[in-house]
Each structure stands twice: as structure tokens, then as C-alpha cells.
C-alpha atoms as a PDB file:
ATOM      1  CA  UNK A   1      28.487  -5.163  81.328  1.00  0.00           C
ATOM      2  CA  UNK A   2      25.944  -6.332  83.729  1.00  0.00           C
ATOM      3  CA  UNK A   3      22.274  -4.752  83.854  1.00  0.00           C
ATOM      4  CA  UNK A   4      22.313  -2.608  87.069  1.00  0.00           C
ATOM      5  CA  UNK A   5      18.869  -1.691  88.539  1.00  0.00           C
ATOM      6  CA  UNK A   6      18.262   0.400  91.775  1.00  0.00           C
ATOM      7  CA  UNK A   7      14.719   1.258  92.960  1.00  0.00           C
ATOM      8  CA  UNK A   8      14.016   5.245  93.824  1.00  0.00           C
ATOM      9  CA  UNK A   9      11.483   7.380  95.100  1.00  0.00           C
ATOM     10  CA  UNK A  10      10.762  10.621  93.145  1.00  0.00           C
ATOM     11  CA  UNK A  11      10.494  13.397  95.542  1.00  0.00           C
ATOM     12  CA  UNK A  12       7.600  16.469  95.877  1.00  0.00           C
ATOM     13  CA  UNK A  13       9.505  18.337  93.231  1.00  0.00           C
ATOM     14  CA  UNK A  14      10.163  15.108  90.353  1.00  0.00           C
ATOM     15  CA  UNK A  15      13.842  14.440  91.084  1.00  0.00           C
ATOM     16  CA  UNK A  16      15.363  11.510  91.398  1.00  0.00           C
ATOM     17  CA  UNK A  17      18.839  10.824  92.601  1.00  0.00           C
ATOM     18  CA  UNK A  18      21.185   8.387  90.039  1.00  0.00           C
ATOM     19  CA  UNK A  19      23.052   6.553  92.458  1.00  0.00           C
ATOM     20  CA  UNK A  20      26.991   6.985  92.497  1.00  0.00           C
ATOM     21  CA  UNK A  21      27.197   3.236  91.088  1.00  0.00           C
ATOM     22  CA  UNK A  22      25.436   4.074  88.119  1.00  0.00           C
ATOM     23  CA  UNK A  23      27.250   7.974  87.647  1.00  0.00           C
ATOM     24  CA  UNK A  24      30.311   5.964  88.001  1.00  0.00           C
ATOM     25  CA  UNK A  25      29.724   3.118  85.145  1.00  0.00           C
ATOM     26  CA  UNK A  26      28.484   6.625  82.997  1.00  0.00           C
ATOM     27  CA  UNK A  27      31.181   8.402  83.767  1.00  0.00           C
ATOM     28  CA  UNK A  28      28.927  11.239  84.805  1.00  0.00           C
ATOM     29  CA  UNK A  29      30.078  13.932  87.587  1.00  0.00           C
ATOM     30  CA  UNK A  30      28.510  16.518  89.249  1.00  0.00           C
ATOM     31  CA  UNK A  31      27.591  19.871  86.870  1.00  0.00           C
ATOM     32  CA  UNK A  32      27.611  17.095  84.013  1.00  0.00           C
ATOM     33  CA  UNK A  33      25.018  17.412  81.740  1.00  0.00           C
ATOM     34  CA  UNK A  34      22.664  14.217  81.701  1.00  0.00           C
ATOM     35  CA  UNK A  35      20.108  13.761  78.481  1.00  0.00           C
ATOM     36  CA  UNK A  36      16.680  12.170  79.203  1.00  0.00           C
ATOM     37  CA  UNK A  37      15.197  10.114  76.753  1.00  0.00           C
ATOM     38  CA  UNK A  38      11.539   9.005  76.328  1.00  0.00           C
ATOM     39  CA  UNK A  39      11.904   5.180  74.823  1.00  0.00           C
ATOM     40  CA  UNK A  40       8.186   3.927  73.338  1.00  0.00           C
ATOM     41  CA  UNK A  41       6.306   5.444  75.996  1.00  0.00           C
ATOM     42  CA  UNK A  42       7.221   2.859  78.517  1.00  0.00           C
ATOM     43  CA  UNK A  43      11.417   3.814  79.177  1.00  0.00           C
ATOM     44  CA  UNK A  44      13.594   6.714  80.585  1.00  0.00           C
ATOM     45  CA  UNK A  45      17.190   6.273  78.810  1.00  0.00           C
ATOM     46  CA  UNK A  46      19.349   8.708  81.162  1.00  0.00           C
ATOM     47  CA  UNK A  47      22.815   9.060  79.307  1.00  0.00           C
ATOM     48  CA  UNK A  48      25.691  11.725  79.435  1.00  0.00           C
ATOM     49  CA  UNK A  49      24.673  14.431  77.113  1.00  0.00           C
ATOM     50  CA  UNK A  50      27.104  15.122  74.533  1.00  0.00           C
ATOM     51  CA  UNK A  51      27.506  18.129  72.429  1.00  0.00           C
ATOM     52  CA  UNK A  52      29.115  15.834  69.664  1.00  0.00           C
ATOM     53  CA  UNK A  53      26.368  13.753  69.543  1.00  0.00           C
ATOM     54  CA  UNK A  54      25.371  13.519  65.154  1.00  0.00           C
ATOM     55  CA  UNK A  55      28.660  15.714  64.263  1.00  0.00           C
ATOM     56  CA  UNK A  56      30.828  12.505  63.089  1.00  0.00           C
ATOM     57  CA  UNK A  57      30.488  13.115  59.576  1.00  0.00           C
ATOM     58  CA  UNK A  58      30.615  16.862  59.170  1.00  0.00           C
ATOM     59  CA  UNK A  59      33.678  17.265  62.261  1.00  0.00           C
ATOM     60  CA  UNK A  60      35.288  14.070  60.357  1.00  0.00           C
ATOM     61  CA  UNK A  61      35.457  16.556  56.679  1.00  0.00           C
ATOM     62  CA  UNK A  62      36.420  19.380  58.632  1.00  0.00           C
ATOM     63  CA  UNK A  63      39.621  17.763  60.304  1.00  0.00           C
ATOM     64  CA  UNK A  64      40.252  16.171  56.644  1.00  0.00           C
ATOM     65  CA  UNK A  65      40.030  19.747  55.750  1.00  0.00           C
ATOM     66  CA  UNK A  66      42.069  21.631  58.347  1.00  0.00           C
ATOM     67  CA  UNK A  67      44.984  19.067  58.507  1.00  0.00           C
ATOM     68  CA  UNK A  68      45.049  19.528  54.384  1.00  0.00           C
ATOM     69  CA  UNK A  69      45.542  22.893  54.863  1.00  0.00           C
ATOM     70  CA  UNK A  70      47.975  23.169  58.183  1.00  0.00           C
ATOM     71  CA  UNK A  71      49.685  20.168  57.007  1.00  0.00           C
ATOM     72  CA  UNK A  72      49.774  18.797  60.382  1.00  0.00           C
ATOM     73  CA  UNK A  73      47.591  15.787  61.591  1.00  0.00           C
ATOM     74  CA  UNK A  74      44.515  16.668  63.783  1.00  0.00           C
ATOM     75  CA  UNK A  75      43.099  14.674  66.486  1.00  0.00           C
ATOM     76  CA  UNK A  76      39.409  16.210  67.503  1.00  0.00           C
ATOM     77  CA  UNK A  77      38.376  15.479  70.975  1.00  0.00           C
ATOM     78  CA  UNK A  78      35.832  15.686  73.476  1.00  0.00           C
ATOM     79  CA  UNK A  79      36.458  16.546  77.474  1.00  0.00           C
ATOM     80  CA  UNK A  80      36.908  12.296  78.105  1.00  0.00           C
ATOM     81  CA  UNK A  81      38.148  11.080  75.038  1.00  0.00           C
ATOM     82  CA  UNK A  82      39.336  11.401  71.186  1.00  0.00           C
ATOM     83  CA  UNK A  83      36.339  11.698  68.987  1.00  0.00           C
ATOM     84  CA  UNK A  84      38.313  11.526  65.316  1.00  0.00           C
ATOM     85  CA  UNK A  85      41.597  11.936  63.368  1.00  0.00           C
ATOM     86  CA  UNK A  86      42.517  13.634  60.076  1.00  0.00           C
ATOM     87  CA  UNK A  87      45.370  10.923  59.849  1.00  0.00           C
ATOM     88  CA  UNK A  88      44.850   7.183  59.461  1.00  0.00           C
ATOM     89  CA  UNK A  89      48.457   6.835  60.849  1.00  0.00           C
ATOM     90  CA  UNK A  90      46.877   8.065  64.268  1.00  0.00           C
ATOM     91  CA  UNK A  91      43.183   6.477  64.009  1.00  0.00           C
ATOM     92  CA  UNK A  92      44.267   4.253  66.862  1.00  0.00           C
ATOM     93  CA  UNK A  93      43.754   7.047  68.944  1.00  0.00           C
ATOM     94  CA  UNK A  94      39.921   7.011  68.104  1.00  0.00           C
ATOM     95  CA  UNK A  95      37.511   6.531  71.306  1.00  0.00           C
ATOM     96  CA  UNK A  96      40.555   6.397  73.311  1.00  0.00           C
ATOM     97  CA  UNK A  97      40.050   7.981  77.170  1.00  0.00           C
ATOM     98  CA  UNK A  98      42.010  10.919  77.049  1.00  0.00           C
ATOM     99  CA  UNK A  99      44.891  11.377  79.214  1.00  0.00           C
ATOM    100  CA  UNK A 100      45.356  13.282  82.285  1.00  0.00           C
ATOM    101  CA  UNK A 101      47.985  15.420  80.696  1.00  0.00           C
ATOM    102  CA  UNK A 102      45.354  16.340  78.303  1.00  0.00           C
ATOM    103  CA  UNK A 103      42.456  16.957  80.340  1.00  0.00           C
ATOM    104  CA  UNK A 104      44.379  19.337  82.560  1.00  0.00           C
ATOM    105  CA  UNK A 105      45.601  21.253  79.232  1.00  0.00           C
ATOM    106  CA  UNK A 106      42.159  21.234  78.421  1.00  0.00           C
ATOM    107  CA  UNK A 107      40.767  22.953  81.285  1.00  0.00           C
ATOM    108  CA  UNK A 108      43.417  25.581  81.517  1.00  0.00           C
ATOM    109  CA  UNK A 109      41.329  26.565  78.908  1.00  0.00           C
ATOM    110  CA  UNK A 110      44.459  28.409  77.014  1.00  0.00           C
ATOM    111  CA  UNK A 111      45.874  27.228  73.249  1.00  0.00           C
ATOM    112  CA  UNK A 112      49.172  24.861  75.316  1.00  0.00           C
ATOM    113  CA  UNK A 113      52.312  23.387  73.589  1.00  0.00           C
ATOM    114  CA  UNK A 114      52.921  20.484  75.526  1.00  0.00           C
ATOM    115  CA  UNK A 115      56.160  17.676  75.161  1.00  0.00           C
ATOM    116  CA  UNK A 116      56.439  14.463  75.002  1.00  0.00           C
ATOM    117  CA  UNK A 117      53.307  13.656  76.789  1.00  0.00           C
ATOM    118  CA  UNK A 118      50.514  11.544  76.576  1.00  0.00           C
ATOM    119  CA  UNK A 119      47.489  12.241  74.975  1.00  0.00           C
ATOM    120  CA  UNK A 120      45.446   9.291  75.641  1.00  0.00           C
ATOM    121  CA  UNK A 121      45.973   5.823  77.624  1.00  0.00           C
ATOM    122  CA  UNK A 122      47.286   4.217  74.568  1.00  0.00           C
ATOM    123  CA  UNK A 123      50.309   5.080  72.184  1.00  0.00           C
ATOM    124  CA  UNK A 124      53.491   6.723  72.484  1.00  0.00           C
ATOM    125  CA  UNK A 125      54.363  10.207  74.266  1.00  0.00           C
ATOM    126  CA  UNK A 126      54.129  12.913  71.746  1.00  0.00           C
ATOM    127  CA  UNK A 127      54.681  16.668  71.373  1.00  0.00           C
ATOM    128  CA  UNK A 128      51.429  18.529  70.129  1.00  0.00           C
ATOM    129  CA  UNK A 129      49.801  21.650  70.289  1.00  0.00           C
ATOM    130  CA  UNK A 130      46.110  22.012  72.522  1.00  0.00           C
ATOM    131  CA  UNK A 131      43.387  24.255  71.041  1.00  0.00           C
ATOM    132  CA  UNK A 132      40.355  23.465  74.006  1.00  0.00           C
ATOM    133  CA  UNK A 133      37.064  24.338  73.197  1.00  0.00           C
ATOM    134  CA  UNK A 134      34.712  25.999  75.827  1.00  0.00           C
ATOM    135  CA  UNK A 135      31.280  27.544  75.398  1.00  0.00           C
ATOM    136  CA  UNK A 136      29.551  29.438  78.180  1.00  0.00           C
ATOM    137  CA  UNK A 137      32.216  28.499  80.800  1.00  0.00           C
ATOM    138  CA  UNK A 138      31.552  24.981  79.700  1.00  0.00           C
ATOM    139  CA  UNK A 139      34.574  22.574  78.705  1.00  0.00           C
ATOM    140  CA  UNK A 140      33.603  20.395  75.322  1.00  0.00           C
ATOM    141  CA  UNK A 141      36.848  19.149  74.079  1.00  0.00           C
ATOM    142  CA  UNK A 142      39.674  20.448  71.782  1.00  0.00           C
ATOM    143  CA  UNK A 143      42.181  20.704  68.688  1.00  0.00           C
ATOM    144  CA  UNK A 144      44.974  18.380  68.791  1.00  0.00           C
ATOM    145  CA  UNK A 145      47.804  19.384  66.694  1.00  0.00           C
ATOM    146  CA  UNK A 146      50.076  16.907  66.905  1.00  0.00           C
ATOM    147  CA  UNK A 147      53.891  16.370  66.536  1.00  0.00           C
ATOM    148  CA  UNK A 148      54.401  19.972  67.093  1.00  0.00           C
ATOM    149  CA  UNK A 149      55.133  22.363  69.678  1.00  0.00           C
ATOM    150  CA  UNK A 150      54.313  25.325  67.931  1.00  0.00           C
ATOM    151  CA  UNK A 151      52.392  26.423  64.977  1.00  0.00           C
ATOM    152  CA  UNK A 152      53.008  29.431  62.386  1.00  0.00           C
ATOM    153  CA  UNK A 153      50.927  32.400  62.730  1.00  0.00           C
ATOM    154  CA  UNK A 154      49.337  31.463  59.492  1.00  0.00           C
ATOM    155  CA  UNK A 155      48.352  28.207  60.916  1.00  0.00           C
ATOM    156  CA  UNK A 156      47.408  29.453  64.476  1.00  0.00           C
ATOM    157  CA  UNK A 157      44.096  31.664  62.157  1.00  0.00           C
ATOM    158  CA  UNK A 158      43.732  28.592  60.213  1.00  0.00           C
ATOM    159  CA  UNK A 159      42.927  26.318  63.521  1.00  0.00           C
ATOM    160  CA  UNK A 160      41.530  28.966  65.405  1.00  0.00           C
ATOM    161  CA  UNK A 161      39.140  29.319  62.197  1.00  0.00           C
ATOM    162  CA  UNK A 162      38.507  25.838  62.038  1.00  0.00           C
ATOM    163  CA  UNK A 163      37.559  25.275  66.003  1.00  0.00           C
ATOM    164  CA  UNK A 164      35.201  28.114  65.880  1.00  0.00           C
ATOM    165  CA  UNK A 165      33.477  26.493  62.775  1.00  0.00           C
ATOM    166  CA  UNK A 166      33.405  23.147  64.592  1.00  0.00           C
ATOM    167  CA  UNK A 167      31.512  25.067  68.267  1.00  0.00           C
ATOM    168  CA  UNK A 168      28.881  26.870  66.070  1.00  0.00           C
ATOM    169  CA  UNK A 169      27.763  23.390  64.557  1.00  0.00           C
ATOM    170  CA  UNK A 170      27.543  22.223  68.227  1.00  0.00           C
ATOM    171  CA  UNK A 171      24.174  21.728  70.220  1.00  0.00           C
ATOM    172  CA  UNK A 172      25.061  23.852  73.818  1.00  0.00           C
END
């Protein structure tokens, strides 16, 4: 990617405006959270804040986990794109953009059965079962169950155990 610089004034009360170009490339919108970062004294990183950010490991044992017990593959994901799988069969999937279909299930902000759709911009059209996650009105991803369009109540206290688990280890 090229370097992109744009010169800006701070005004009387220290903000700055990040120019659309640049919210574009980051993929940040408007009520997005934006984390600033203090490099050697001499740098402000701005990047998209992400509540995911240092959970790899732990998330990646607690999908292992959950699909071991559900015995359906997980797919973990954040509010743009699909942070980890329990399955190597659907690892492809990982750091994918998330699909359209999915975002909107996502922000319905209700557990949705959905068929034969897409769940990110690659691989086939599945059927799978959303679980979003949402903390103080905020969307931060979601449960993927996939190859399903329903879940047992056993497995519905199982999931809804595990995504709970997953938010409390999550910096909001």
C-alpha cells in the first residue's frame, strides 16, 4: 500500500480530523472506536481499536473447546471479518471480510438461522446458526455455528455459555 500523508491543523480543543481517504483505507466509520498510540516519543499510530486485540490464543482454545463439545464447527468473528475457526476444514475462512449477509445478522443483534448464505467473500454458501455479540449497545462480532440451521437446547446453553465467556475476556 502506498504511504499516505495529509497535513492538519489541531483545533482550540486538540482534535484533529482523519481525512475520509485515510478512514476509508482503515476501514473506520463514524461511532468507530479509533486507538491512539504513542510510538518512541516521536509518532501517533491511529488504528481501529479492536476489542480482540491479544485474545488469539485464549478465543482460539475456547472455540477448540466449544466445537468439542457441540460437535459442530465454530467460526469466531469480529463486526468486519472472521477472527478464527475450531475446524481446519474451514480455516480458509480466517481474516476473511465478512459478508453482508452476515453483518446484517449481526446487527439484528438476535441468535439467526440463516440458509445457504454467505458468510464471508470467499467459499461456498452455507447454512449456519449466528450468535452476535454486543456489549453496551456496541456490536463486536459473533458465534458462527456452521452447517446448521438449528441447534439443540443443550447446545443453545453450551454456546450461549461459551460467548459470554469469550465478552468477559474482552477489553470494552
Amino acid at each position: 500500500m502506498e504511504p499516505l500523508g495529509v497535513l492538519r491543523r489541531i483545533d482550540e480543543l486538540g482534535r484533529i480530523v482523519i481525512p475520509k481517504g485515510i478512514r476509508n483505507r482503515l476501514k473506520i466509520n463514524e461511532g468507530d472506536r479509533v486507538e491512539l498510540i504513542l510510538d518512541n516519543e516521536s509518532a501517533l499510530i491511529v488504528r481501529k481499536y479492536s476489542s480482540f486485540q491479544g485474545t488469539d490464543e485464549i478465543t482460539k482454545k475456547l472455540i477448540l473447546d466449544l466445537e468439542k463439545e457441540i460437535n459442530l464447527p465454530v467460526l469466531l468473528c469480529s463486526n468486519e471479518k472472521i477472527l478464527t475457526s475450531s475446524s481446519e476444514k474451514y480455516n480458509y475462512f480466517e481474516a476473511e471480510t465478512i459478508s453482508q449477509t452476515l453483518f446484517n445478522a449481526l446487527n439484528e443483534r438476535k441468535n439467526t438461522a440463516l440458509y445457504g448464505q454467505s458468510i464471508a467473500k470467499v467459499g461456498e454458501n452455507m447454512n449456519f446458526v449466528v450468535y452476535p455479540m454486543a456489549k453496551n449497545s456496541e456490536l463486536i462480532g459473533g458465534l458462527i455455528i456452521l452447517g446448521v440451521t438449528s441447534v439443540n437446547d443443550y447446545q443453545n446453553k453450551i454456546i450461549l455459555i461459551f460467548r459470554n465467556i469469550v465478552m468477559s475476556m474482552l477489553k470494552i
